[in-house]
C-alpha atoms as a PDB file:
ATOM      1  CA  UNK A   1      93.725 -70.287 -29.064  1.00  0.00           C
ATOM      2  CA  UNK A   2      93.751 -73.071 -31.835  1.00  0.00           C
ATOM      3  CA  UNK A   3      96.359 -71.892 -33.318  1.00  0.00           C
ATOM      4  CA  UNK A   4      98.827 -72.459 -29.965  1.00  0.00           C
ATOM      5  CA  UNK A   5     100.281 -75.643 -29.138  1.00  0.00           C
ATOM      6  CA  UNK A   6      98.748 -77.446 -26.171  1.00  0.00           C
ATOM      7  CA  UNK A   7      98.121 -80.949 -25.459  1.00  0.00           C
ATOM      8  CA  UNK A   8      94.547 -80.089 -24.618  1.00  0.00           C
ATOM      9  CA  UNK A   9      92.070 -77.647 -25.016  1.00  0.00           C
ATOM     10  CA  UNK A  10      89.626 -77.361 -22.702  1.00  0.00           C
ATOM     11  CA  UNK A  11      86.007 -74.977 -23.160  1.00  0.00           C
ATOM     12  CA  UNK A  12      84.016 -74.464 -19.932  1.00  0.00           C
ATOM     13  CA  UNK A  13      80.892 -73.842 -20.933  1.00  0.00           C
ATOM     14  CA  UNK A  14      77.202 -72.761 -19.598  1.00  0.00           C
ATOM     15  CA  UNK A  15      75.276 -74.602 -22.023  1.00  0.00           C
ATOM     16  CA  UNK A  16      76.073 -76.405 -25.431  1.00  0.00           C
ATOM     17  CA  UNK A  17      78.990 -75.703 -27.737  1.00  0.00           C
ATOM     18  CA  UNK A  18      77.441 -74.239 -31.438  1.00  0.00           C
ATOM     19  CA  UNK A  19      79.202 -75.111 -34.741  1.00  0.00           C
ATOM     20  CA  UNK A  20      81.700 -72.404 -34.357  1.00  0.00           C
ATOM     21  CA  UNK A  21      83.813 -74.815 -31.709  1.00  0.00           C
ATOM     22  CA  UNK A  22      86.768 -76.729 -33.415  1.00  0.00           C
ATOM     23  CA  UNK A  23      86.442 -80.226 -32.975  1.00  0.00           C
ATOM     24  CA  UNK A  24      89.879 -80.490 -31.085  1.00  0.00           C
ATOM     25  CA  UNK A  25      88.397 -78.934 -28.150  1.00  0.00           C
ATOM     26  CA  UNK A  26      87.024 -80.674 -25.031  1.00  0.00           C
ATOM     27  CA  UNK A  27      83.816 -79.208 -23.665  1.00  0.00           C
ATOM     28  CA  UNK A  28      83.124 -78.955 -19.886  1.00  0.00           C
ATOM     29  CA  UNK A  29      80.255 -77.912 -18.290  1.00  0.00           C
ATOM     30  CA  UNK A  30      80.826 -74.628 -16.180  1.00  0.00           C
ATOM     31  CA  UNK A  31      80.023 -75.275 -12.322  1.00  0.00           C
ATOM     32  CA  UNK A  32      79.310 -73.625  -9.312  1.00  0.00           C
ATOM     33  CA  UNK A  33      77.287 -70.126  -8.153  1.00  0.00           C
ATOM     34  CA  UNK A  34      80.248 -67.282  -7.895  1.00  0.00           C
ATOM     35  CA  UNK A  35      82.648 -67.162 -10.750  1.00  0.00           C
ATOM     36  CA  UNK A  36      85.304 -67.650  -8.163  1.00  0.00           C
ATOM     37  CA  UNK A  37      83.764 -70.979  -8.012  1.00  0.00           C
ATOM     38  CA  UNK A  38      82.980 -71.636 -11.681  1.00  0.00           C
ATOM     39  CA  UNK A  39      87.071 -70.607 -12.393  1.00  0.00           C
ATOM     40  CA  UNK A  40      88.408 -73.250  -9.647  1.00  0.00           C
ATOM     41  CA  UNK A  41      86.036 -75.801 -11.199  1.00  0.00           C
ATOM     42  CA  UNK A  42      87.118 -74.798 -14.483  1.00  0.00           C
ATOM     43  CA  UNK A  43      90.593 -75.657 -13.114  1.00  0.00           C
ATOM     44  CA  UNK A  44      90.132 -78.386 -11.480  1.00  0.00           C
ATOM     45  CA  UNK A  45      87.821 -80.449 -13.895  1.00  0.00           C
ATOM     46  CA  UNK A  46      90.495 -79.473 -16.869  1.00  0.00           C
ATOM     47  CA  UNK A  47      93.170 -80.865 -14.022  1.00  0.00           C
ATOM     48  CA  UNK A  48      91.343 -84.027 -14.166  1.00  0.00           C
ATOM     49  CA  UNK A  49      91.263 -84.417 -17.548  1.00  0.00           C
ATOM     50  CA  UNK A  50      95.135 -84.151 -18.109  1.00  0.00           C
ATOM     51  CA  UNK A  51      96.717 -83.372 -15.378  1.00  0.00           C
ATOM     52  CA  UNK A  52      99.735 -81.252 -15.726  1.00  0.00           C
ATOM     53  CA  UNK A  53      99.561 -77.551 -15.605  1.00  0.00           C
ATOM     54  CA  UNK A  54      96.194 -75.239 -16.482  1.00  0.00           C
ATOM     55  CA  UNK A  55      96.311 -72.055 -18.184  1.00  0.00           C
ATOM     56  CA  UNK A  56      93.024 -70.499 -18.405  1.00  0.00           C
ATOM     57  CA  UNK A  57      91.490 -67.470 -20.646  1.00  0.00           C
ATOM     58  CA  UNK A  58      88.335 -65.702 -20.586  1.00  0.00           C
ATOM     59  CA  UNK A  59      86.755 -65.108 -24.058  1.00  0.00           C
ATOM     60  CA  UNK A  60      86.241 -61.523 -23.292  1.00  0.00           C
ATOM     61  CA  UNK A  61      90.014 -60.417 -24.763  1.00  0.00           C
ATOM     62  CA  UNK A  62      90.360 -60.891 -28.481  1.00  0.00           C
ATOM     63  CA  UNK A  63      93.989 -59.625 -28.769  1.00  0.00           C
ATOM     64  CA  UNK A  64      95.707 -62.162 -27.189  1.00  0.00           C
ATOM     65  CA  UNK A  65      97.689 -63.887 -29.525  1.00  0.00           C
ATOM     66  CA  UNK A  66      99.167 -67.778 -30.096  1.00  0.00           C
ATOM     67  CA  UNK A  67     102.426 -66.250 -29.077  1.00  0.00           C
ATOM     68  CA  UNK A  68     100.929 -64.933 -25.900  1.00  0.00           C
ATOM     69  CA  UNK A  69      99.682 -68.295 -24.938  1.00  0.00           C
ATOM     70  CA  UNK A  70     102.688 -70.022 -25.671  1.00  0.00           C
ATOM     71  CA  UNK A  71     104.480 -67.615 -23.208  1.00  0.00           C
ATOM     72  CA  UNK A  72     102.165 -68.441 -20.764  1.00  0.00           C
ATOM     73  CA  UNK A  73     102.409 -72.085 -21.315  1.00  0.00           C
ATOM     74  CA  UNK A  74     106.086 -72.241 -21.231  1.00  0.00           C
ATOM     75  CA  UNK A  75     106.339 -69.782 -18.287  1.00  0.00           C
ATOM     76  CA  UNK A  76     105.134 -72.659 -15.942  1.00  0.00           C
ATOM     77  CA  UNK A  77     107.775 -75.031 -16.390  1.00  0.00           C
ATOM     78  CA  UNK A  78     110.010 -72.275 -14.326  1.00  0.00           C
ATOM     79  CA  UNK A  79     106.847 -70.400 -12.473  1.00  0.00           C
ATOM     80  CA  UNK A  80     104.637 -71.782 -10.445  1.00  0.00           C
ATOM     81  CA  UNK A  81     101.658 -69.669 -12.012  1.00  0.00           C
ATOM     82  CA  UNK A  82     101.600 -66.700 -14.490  1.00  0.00           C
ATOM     83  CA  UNK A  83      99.715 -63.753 -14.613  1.00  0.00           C
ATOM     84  CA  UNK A  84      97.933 -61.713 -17.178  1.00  0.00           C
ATOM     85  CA  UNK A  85      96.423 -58.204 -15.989  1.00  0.00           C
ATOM     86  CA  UNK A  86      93.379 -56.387 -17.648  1.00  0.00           C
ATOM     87  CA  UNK A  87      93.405 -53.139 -17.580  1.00  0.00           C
ATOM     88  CA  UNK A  88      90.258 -52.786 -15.956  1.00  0.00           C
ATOM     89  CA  UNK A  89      91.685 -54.134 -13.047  1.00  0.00           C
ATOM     90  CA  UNK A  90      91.017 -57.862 -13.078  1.00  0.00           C
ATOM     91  CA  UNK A  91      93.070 -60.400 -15.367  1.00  0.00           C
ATOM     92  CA  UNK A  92      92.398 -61.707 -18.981  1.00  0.00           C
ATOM     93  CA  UNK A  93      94.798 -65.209 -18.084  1.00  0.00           C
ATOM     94  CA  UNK A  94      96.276 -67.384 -15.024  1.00  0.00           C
ATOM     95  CA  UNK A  95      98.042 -70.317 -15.444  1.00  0.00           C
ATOM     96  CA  UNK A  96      98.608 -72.724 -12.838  1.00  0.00           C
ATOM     97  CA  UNK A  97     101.455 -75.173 -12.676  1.00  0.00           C
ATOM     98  CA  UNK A  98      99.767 -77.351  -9.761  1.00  0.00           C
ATOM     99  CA  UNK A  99      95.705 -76.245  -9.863  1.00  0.00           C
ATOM    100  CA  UNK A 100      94.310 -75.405  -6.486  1.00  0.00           C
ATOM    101  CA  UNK A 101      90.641 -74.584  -5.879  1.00  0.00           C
ATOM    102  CA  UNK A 102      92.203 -72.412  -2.431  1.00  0.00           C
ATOM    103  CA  UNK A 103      94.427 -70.196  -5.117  1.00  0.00           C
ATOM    104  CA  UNK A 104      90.250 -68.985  -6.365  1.00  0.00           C
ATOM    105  CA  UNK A 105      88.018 -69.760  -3.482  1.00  0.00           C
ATOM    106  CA  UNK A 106      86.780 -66.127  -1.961  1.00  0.00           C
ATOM    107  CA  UNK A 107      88.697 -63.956  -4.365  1.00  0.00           C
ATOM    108  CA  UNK A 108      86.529 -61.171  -5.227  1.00  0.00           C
ATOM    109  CA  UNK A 109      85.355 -61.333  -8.880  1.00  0.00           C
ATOM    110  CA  UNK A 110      84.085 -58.454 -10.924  1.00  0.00           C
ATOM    111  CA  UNK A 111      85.634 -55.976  -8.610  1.00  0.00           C
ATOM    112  CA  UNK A 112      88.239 -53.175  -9.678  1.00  0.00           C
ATOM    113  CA  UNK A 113      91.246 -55.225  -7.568  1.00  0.00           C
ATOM    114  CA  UNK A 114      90.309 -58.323  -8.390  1.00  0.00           C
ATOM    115  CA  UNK A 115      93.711 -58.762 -10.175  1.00  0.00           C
ATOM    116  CA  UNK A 116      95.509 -57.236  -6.869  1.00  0.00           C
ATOM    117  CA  UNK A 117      93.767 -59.798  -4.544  1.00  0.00           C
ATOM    118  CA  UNK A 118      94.451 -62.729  -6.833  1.00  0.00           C
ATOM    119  CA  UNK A 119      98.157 -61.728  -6.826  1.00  0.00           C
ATOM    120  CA  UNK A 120      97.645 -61.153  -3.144  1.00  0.00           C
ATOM    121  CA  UNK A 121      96.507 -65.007  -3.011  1.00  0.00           C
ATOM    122  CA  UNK A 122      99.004 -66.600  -5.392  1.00  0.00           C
ATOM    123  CA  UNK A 123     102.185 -64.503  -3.154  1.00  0.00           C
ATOM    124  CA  UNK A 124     100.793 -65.754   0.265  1.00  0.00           C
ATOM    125  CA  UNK A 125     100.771 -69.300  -1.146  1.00  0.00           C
ATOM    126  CA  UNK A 126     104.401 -68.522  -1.873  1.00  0.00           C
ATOM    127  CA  UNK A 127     103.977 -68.971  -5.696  1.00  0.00           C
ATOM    128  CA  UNK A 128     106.489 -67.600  -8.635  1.00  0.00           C
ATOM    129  CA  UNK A 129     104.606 -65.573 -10.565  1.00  0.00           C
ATOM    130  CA  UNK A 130     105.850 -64.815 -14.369  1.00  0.00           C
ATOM    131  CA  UNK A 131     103.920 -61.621 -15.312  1.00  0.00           C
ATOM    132  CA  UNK A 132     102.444 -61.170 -18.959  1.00  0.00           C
ATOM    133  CA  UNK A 133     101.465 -57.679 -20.798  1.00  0.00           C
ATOM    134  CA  UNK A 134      98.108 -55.857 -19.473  1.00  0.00           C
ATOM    135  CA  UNK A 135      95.715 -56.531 -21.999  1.00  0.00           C
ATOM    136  CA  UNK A 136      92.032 -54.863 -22.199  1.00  0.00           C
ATOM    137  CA  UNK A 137      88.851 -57.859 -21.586  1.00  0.00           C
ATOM    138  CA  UNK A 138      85.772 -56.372 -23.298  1.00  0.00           C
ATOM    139  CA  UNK A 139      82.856 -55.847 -20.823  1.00  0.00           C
ATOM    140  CA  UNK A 140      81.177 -52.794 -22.072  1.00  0.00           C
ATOM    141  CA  UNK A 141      80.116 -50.880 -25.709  1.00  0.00           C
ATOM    142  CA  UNK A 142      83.305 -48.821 -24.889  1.00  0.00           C
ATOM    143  CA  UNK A 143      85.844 -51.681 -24.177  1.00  0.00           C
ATOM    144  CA  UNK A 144      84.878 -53.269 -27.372  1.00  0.00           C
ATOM    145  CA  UNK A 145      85.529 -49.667 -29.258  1.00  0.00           C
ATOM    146  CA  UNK A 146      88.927 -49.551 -27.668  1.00  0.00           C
ATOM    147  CA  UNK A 147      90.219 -53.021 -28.318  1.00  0.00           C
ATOM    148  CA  UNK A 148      88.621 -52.374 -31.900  1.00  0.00           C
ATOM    149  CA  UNK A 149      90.438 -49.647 -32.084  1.00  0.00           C
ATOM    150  CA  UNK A 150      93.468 -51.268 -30.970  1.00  0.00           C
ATOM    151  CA  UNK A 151      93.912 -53.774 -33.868  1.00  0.00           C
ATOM    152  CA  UNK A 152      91.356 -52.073 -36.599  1.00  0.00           C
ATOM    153  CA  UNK A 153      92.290 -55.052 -38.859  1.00  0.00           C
ATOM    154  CA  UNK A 154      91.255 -57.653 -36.630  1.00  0.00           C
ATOM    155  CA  UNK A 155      88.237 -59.952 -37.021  1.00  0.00           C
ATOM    156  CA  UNK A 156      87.027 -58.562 -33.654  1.00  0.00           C
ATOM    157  CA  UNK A 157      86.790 -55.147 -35.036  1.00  0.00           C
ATOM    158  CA  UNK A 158      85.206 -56.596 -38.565  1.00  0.00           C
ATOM    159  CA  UNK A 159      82.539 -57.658 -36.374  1.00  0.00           C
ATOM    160  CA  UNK A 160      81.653 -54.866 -33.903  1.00  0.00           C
ATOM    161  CA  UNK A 161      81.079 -52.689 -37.729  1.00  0.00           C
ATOM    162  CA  UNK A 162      79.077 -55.057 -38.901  1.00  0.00           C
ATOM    163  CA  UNK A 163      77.045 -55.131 -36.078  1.00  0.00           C
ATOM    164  CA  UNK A 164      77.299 -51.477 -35.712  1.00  0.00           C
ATOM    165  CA  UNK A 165      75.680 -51.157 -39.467  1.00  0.00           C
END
């Protein structure tokens, strides 16, 4: 992520940033009781910051890449949101041209069509949606195996060895 262009980067956080943070980041505390809540505050508080569009990420999918980011960022200036899938049926990325807390609120998170009811939300609010690759978010022993085995060169996979030693 710091290696993509972006006049901001924002870090929603539950609890304090650690030394591993680059310094060009903004930190934001995370708020609200459901993710769906936490993700439009996200939104919304990054919105405040600099307004302009919002493209957020979780930090469960280490293969996306600088170029998949810029894609995403440069996707809004024709879309009204875009759209990254995980393969476990919710989404790794959504980017949002105008944020809207109403484009989160009540979308059920954690859920196997997560990623089918936020699409469901973003077409009835008549939103152009640019679609990026299906990528795999790591939420279990045997996501992290497959994404490690994915890109076995990756610092993601250097760590889940060493921690496997």
């Amino acid at each position: 992520m710091a290696a993509t262009p972006a006049a901001q980067r924002v870090l929603a956080l539950d609890g304090l940033p650690g030394g591993w943070l680059p310094e060009e980041f903004a930190v934001i505390p995370q708020r609200g009781d459901g993710l769906d809540e936490r993700l439009a505050a996200a939104f919304s508080d990054t919105h405040r910051l600099r307004p302009g569009p919002v493209v957020l990420i979780g930090m469960d999918t280490p293969q996306v890449t600088p170029e998949l980011l810029s894609e995403a960022g440069e996707a809004l200036t024709e879309h009204d949101a875009v759209y990254g899938p995980a393969a476990d049926g919710g989404w790794w990325l959504l980017g949002l041209r105008r944020p809207d807390p109403e484009l989160l609120l009540g979308v059920p998170m954690s859920h196997p069509e997560t990623g089918k009811f936020q699409l469901d939300r973003l077409d009835r609010a008549e939103l152009t949606v640019h679609q990026l690759p299906e990528l795999i978010d790591v939420d279990t022993a045997a996501d992290a195996a497959a994404q490690a085995a994915q890109a076995p060169a990756s610092c993601f996979a250097a760590e889940l060895r060493r921690l496997g030693r």
